[in-house]
N, C-alpha and C. Protein backbone atom coordinates (compact mmCIF):
# COMPACT_ATOMS: atom_id res chain seq x y z
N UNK A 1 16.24 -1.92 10.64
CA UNK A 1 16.96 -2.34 11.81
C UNK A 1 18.21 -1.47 11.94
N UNK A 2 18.57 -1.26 13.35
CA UNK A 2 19.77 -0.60 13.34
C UNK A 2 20.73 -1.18 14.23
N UNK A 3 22.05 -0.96 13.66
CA UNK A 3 22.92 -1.83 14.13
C UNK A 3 23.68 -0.50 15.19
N UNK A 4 24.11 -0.81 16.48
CA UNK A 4 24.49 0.01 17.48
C UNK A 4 26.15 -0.37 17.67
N UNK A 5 27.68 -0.13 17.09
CA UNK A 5 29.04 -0.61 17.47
C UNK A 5 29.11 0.41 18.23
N UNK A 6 30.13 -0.46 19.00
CA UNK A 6 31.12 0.30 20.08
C UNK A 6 32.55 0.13 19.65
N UNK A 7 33.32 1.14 19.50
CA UNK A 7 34.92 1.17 18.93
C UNK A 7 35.81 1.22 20.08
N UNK A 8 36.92 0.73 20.20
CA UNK A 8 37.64 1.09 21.28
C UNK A 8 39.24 0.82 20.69
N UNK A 9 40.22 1.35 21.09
CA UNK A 9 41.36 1.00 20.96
C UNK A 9 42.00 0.72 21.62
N UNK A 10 43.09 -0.16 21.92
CA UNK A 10 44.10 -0.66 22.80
C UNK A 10 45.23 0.50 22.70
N UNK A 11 45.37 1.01 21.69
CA UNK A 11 46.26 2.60 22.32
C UNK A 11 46.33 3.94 23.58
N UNK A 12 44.81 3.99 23.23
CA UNK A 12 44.55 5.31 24.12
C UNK A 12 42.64 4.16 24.46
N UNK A 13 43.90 4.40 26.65
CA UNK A 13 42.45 4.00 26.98
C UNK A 13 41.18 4.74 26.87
N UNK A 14 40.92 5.97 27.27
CA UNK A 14 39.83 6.91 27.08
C UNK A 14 38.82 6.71 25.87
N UNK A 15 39.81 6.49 24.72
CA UNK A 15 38.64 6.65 23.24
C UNK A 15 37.81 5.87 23.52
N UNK A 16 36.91 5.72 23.02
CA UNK A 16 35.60 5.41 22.59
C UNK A 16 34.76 5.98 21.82
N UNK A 17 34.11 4.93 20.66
CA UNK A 17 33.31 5.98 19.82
C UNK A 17 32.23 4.70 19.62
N UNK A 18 30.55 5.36 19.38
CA UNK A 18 29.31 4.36 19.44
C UNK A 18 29.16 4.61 18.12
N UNK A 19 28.68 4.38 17.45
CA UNK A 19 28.32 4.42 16.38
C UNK A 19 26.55 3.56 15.63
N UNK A 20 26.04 4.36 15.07
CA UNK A 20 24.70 4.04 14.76
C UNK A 20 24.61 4.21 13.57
N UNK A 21 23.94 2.83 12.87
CA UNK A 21 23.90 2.86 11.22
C UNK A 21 23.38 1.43 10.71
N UNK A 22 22.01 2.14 9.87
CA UNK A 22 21.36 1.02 9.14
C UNK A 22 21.85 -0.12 9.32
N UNK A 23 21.19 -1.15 9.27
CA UNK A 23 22.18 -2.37 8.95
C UNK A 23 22.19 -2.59 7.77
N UNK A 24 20.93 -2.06 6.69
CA UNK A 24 20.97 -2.26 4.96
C UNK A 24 21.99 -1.30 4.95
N UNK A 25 23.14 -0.71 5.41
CA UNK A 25 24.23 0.26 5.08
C UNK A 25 25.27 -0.55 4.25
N UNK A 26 25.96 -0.35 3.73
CA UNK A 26 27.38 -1.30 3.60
C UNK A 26 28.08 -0.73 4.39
N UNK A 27 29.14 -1.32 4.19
CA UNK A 27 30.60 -1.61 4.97
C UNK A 27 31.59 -0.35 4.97
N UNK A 28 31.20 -0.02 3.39
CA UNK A 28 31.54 1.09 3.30
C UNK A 28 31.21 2.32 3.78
N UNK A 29 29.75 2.29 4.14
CA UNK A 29 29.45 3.34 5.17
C UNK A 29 29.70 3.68 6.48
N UNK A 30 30.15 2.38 6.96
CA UNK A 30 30.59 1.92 8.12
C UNK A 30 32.16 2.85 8.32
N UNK A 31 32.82 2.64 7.51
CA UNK A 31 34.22 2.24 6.92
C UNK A 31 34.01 4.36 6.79
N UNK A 32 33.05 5.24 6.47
CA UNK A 32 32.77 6.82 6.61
C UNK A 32 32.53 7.29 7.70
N UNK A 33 32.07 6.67 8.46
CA UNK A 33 31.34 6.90 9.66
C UNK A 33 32.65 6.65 10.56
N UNK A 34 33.33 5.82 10.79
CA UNK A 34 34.62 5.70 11.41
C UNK A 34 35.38 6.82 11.71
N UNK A 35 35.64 6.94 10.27
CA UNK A 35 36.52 7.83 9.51
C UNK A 35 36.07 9.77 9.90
N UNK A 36 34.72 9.82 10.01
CA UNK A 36 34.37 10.91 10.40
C UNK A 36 34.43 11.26 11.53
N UNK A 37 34.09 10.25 12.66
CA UNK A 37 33.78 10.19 13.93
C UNK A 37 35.42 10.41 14.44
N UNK A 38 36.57 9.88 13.72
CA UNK A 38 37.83 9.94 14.28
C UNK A 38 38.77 11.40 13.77
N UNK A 39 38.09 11.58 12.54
CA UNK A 39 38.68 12.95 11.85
C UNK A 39 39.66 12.81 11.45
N UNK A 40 40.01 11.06 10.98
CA UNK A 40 41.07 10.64 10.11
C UNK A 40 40.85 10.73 8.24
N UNK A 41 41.98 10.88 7.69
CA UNK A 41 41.69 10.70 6.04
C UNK A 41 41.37 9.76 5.86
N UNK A 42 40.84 10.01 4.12
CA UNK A 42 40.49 8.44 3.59
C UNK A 42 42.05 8.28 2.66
N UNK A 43 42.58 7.91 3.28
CA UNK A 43 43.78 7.59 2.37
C UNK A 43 45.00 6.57 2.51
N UNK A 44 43.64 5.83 3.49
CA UNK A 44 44.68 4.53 3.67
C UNK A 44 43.73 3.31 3.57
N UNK A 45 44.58 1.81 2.69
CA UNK A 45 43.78 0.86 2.56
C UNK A 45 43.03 0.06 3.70
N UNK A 46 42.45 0.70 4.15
CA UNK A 46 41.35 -0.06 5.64
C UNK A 46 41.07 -1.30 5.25
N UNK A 47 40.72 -1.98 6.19
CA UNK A 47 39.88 -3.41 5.93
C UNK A 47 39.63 -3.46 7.31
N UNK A 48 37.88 -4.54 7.27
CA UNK A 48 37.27 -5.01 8.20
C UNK A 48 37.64 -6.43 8.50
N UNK A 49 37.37 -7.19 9.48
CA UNK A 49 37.67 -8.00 9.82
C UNK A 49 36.21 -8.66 10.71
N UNK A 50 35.90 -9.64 10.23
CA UNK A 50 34.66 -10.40 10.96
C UNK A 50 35.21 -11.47 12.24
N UNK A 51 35.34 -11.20 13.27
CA UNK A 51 36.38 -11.88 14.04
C UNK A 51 35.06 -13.07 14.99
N UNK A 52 36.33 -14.16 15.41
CA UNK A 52 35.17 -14.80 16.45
C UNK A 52 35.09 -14.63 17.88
N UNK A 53 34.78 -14.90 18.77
CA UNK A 53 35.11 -14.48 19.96
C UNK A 53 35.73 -14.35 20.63
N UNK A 54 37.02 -14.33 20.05
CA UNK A 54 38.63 -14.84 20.79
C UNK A 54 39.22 -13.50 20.35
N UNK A 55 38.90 -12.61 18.81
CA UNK A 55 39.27 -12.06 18.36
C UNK A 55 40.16 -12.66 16.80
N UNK A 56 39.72 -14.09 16.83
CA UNK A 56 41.07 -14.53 15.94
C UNK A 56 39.68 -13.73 14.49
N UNK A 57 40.83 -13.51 13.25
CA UNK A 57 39.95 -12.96 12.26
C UNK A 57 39.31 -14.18 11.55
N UNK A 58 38.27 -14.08 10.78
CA UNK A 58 37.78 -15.37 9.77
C UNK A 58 37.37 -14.79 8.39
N UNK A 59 36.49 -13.57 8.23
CA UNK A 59 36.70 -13.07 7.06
C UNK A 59 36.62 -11.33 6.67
N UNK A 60 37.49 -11.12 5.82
CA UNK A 60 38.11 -10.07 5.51
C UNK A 60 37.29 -9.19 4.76
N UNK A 61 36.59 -7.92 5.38
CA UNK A 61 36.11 -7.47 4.01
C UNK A 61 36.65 -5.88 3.96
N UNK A 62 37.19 -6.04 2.26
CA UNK A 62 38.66 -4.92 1.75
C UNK A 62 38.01 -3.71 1.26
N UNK A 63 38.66 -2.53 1.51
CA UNK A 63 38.32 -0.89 0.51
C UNK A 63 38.25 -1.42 -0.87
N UNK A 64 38.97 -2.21 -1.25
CA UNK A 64 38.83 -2.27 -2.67
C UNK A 64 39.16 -3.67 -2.68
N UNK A 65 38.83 -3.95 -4.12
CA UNK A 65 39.08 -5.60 -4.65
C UNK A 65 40.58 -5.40 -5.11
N UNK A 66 41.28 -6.69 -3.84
CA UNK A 66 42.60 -6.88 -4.50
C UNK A 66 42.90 -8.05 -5.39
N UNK A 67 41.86 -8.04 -6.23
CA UNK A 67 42.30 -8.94 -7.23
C UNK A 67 42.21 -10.52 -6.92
N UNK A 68 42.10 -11.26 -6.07
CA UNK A 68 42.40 -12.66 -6.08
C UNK A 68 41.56 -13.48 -6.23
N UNK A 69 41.37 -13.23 -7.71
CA UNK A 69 40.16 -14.30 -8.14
C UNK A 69 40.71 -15.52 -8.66
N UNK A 70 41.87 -16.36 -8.43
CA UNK A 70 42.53 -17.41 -8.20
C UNK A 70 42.16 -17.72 -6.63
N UNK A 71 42.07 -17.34 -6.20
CA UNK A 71 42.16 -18.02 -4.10
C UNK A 71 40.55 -18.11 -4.43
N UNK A 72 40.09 -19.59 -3.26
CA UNK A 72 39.24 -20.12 -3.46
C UNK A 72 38.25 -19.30 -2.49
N UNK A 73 38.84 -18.53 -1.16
CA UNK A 73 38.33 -17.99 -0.70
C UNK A 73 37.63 -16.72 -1.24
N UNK A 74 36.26 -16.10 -0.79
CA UNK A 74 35.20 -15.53 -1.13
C UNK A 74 35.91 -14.34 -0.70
N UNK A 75 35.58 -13.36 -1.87
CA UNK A 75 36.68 -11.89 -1.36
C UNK A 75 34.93 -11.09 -1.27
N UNK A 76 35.51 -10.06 -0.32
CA UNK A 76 34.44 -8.92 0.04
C UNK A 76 35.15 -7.86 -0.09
N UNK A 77 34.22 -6.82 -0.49
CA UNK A 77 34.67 -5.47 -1.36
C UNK A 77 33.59 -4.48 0.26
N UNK A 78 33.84 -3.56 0.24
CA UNK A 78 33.01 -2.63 1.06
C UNK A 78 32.04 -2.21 0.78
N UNK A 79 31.98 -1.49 -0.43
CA UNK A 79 30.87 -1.18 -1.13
C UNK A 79 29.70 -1.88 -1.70
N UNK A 80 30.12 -3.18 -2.07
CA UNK A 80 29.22 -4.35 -2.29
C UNK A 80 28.58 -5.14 -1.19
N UNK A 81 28.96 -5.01 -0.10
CA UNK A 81 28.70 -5.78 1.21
C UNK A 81 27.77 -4.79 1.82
N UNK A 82 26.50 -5.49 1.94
CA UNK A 82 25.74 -4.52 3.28
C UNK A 82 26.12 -5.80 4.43
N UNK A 83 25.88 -4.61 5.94
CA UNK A 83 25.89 -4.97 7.34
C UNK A 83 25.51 -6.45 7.64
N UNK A 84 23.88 -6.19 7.08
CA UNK A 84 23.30 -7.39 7.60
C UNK A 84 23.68 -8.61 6.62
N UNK A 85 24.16 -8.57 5.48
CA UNK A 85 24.68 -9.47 4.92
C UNK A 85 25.54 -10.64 5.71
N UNK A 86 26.67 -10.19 6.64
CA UNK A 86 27.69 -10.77 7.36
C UNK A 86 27.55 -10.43 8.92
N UNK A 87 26.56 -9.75 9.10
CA UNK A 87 26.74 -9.80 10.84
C UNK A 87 24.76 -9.74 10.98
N UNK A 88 25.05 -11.26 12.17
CA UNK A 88 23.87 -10.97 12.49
C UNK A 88 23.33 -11.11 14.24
N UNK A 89 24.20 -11.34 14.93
CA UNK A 89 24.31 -11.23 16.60
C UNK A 89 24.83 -10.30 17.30
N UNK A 90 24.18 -9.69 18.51
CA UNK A 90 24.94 -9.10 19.37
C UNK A 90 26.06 -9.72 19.69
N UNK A 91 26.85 -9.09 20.05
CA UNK A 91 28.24 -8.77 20.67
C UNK A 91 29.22 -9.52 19.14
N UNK A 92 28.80 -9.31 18.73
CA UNK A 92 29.46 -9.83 16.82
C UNK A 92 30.92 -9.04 17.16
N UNK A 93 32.10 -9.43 17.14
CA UNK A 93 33.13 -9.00 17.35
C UNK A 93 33.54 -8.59 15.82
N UNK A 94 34.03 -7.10 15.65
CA UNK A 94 35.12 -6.95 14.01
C UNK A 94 36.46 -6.02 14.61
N UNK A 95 37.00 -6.37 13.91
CA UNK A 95 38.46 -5.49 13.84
C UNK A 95 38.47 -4.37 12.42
N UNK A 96 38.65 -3.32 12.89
CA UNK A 96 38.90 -2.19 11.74
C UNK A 96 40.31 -1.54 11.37
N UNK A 97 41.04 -2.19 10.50
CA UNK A 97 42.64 -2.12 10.86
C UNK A 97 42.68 -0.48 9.85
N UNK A 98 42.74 0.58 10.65
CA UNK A 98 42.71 1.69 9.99
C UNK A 98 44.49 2.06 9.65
N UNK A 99 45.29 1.57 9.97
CA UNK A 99 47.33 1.48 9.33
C UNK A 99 47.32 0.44 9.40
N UNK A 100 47.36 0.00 8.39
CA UNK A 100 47.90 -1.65 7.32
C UNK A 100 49.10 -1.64 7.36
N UNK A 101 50.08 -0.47 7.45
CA UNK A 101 51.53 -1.02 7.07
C UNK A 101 52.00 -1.30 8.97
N UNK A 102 51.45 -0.61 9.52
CA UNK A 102 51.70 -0.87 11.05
C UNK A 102 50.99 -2.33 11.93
N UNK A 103 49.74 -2.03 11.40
CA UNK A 103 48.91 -3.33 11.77
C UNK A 103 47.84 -2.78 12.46
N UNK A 104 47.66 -1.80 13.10
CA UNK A 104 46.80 -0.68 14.33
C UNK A 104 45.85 -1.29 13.54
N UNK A 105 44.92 -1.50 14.91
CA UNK A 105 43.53 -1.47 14.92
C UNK A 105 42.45 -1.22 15.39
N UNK A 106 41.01 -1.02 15.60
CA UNK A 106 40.04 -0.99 16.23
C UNK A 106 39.45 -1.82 16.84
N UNK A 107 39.02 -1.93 17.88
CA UNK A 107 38.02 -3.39 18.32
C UNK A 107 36.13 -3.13 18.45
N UNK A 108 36.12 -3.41 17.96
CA UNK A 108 34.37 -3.09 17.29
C UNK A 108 33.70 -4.16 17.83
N UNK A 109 32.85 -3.85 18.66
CA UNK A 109 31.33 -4.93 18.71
C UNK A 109 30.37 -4.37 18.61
N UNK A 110 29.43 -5.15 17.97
CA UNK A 110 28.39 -4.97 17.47
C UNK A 110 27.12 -4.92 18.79
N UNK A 111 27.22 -4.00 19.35
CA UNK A 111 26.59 -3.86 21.05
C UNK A 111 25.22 -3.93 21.03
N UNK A 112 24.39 -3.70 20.01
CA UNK A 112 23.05 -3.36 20.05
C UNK A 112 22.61 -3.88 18.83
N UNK A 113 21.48 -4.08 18.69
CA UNK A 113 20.31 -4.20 17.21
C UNK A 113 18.91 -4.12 17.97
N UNK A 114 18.84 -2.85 17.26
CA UNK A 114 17.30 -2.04 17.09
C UNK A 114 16.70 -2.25 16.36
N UNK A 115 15.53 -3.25 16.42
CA UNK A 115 14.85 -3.67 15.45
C UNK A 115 13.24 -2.48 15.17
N UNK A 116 12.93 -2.77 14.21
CA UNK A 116 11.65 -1.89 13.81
C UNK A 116 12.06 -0.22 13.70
N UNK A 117 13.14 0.17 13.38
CA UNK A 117 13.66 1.76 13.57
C UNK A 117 14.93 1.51 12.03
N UNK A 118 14.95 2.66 11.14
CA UNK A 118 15.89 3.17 10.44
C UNK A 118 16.29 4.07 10.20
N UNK A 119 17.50 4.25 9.94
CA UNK A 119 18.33 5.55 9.93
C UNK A 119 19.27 5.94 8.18
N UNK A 120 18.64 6.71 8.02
CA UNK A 120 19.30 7.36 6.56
C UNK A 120 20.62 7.29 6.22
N UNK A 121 21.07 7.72 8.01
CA UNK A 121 22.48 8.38 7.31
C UNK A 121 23.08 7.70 8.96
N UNK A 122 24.58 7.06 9.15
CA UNK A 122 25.20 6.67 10.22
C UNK A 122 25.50 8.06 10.87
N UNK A 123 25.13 7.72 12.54
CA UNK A 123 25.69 8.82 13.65
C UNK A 123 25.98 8.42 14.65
N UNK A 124 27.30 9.37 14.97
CA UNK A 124 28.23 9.00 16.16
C UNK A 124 27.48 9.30 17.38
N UNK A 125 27.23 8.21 18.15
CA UNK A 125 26.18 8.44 19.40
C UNK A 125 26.81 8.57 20.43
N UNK A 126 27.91 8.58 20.96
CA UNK A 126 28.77 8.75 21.90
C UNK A 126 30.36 8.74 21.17
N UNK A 127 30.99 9.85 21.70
CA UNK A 127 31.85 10.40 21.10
C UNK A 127 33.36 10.67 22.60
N UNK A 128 34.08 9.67 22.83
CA UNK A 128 34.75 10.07 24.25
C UNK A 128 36.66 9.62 24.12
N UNK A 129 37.26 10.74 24.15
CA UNK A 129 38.50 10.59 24.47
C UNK A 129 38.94 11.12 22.67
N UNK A 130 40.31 11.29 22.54
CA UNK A 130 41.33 11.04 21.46
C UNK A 130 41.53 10.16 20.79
N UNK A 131 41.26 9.95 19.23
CA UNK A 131 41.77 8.96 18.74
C UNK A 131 43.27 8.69 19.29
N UNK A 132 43.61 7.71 18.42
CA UNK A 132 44.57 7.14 18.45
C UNK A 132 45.80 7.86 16.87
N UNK A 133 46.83 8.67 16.61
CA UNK A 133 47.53 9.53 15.40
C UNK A 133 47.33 7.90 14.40
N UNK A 134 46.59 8.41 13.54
CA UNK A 134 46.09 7.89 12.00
C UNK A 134 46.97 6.47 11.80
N UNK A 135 48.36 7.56 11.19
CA UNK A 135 49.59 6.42 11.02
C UNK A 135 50.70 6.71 11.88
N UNK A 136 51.79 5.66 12.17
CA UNK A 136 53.06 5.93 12.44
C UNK A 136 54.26 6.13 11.57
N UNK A 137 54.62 7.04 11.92
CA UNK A 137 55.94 7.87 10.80
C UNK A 137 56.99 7.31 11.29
N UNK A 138 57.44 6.05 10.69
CA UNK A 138 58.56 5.33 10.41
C UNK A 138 59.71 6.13 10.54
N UNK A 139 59.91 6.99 9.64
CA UNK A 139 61.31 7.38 10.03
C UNK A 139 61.45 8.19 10.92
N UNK A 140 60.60 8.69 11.02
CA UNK A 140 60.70 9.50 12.57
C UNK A 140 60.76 8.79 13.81
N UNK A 141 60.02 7.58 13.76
CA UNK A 141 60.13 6.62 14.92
C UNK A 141 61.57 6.13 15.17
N UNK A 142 62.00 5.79 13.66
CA UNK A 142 63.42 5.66 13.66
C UNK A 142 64.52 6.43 13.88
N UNK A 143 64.21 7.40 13.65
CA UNK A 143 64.87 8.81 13.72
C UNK A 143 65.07 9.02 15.28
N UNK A 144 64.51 8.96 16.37
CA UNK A 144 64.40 9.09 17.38
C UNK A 144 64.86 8.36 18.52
N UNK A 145 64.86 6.69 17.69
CA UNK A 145 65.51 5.70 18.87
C UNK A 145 66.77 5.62 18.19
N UNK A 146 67.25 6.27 17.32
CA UNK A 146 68.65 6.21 17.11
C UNK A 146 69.17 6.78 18.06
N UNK A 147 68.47 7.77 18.25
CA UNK A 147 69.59 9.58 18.94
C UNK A 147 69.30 9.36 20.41
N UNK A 148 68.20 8.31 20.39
CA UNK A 148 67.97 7.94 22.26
C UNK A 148 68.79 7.02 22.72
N UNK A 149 69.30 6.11 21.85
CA UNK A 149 69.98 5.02 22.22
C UNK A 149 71.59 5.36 22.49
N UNK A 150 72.29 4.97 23.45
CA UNK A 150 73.52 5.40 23.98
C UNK A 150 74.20 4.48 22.98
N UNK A 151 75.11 4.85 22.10
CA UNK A 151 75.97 4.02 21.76
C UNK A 151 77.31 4.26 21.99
N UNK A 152 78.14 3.74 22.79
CA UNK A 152 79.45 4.03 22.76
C UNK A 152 80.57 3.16 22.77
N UNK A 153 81.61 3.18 22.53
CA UNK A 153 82.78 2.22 22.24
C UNK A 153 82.74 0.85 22.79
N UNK A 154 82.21 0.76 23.86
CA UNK A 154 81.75 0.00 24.96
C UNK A 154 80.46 -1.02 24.41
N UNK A 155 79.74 -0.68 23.65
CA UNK A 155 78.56 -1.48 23.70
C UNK A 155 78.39 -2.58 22.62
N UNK A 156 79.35 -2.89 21.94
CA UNK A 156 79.51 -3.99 21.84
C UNK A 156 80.58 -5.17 22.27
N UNK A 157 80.45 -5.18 24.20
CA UNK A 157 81.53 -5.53 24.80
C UNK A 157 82.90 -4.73 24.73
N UNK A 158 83.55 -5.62 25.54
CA UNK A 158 84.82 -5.22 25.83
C UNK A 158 86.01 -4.96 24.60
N UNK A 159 86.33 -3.84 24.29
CA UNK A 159 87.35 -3.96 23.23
C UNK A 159 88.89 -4.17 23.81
N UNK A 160 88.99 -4.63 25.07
CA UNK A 160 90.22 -4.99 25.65
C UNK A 160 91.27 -6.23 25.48
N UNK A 161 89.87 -7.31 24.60
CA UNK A 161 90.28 -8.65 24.71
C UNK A 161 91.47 -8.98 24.21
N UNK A 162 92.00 -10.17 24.45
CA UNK A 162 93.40 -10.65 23.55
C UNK A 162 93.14 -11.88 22.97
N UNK A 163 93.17 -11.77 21.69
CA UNK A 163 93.03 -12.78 20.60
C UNK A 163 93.78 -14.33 21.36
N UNK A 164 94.82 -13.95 22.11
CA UNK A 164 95.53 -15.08 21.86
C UNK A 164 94.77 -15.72 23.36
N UNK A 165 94.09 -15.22 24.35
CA UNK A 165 93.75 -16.25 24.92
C UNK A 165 92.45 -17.32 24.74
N UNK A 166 92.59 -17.72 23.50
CA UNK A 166 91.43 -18.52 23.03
C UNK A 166 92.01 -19.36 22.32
N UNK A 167 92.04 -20.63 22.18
CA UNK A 167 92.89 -21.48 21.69
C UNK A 167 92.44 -21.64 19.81
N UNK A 168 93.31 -22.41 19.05
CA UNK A 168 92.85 -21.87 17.54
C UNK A 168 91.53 -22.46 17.12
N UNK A 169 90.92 -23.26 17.77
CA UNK A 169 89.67 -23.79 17.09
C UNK A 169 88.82 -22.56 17.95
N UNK A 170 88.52 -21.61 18.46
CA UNK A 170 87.92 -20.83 19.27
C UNK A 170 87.48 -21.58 20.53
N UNK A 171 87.86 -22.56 21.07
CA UNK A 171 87.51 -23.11 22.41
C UNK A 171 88.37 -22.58 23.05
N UNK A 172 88.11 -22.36 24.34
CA UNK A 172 89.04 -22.20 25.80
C UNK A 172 88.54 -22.87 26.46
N UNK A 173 89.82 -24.10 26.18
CA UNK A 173 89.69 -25.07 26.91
C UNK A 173 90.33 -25.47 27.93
N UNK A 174 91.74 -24.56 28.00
CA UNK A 174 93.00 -24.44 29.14
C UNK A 174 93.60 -26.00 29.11
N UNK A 175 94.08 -26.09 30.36
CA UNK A 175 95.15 -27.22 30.26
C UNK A 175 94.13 -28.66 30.44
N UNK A 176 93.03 -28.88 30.40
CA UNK A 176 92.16 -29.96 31.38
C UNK A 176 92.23 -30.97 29.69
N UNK A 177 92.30 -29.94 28.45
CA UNK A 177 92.35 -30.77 27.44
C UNK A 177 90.40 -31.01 27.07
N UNK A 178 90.28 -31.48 25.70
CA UNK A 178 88.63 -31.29 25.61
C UNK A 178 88.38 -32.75 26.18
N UNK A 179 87.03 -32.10 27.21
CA UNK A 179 86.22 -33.65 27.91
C UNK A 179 85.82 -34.55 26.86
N UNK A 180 85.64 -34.26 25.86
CA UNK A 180 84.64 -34.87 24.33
C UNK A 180 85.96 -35.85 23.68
N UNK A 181 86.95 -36.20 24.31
CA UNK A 181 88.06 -37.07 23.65
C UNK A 181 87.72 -38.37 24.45
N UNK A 182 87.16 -38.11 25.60
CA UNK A 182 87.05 -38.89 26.60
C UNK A 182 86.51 -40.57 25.69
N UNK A 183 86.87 -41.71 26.38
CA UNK A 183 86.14 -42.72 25.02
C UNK A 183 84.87 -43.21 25.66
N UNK A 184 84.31 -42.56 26.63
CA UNK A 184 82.86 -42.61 26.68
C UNK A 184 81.69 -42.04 25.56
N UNK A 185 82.78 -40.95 24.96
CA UNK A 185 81.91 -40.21 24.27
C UNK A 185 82.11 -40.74 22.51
């Protein structure tokens, strides 16, 4: 059987990438095929995401085992997980969060299943637009809205004020006296 995704990103409308691959593949092949089709490194901790139709996530499956064999929840590794293990409907929604420290992600559905046909090796069947740049460079991002941002003597208010027209508890309350003495209150 072959499983047919469609990738898209909320960054750059144009991309799109199809993708075709066994469903006896793992996750991890999945997780190459991405990665090739976008001409990004492997050098960031990816994870899949099995989402429901809303997009909210339900289960996580990681590049590697992070260890939490205390949590009751069932951990998935990439390499250990084939396709058809965890997805078995069209329009099967996943998220492919390719920058973990940013959050960026992919929106993946599972568009097609070709039954009675297999494929050796995953291929990019439609290939359209620019990824989306891998990661975001923090300090450069930072670097940039510093030197864009106007800061001048001025922007944190008025430095004209006079201390003394504010009475000593910091109220300005002028001559009317505070309403809160009143014995209604």
């Amino acid at each position: 059987m072959i499983f047919k995704f469609r990738i898209i990103s909320d960054e750059v409308d144009d991309f799109l990438r199809e993708i075709k691959i066994d469903s006896e593949s793992s996750f991890y092949d999945l997780h190459e095929a991405i990665l090739t089709s976008t001409g990004y490194k492997d050098d960031q901790m990816t994870s899949f995401f099995i989402c429901d139709d809303d997009w909210e996530k339900e289960i996580e499956i990681t590049l590697e085992d992070m260890g939490n064999n205390n949590s009751e929840e069932d951990t998935f590794v990439m390499k250990n997980v084939r396709l058809s293990e965890l997805l078995e409907d069209e329009k099967q929604k996943l998220l492919y969060v390719f920058d973990p420290f940013a959050e960026r992600v992919f929106f993946i559905e599972l568009s097609e299943i070709i039954t009675g046909k297999d494929l050796q090796h995953a291929i990019c069947s439609r290939k359209e637009g620019n990824p989306p740049q891998q990661t975001i460079d923090f300090d450069a991002q930072m670097g940039n809205s510093a030197t864009s941002t106007d800061l001048d003597e001025n922007f944190y208010g008025d430095q004209d004020f006079d201390i003394d027209d504010f009475d000593p508890d910091g109220f300005n309350v002028g001559s009317e006296g505070n309403p809160y003495d009143d014995d209604r209150y």
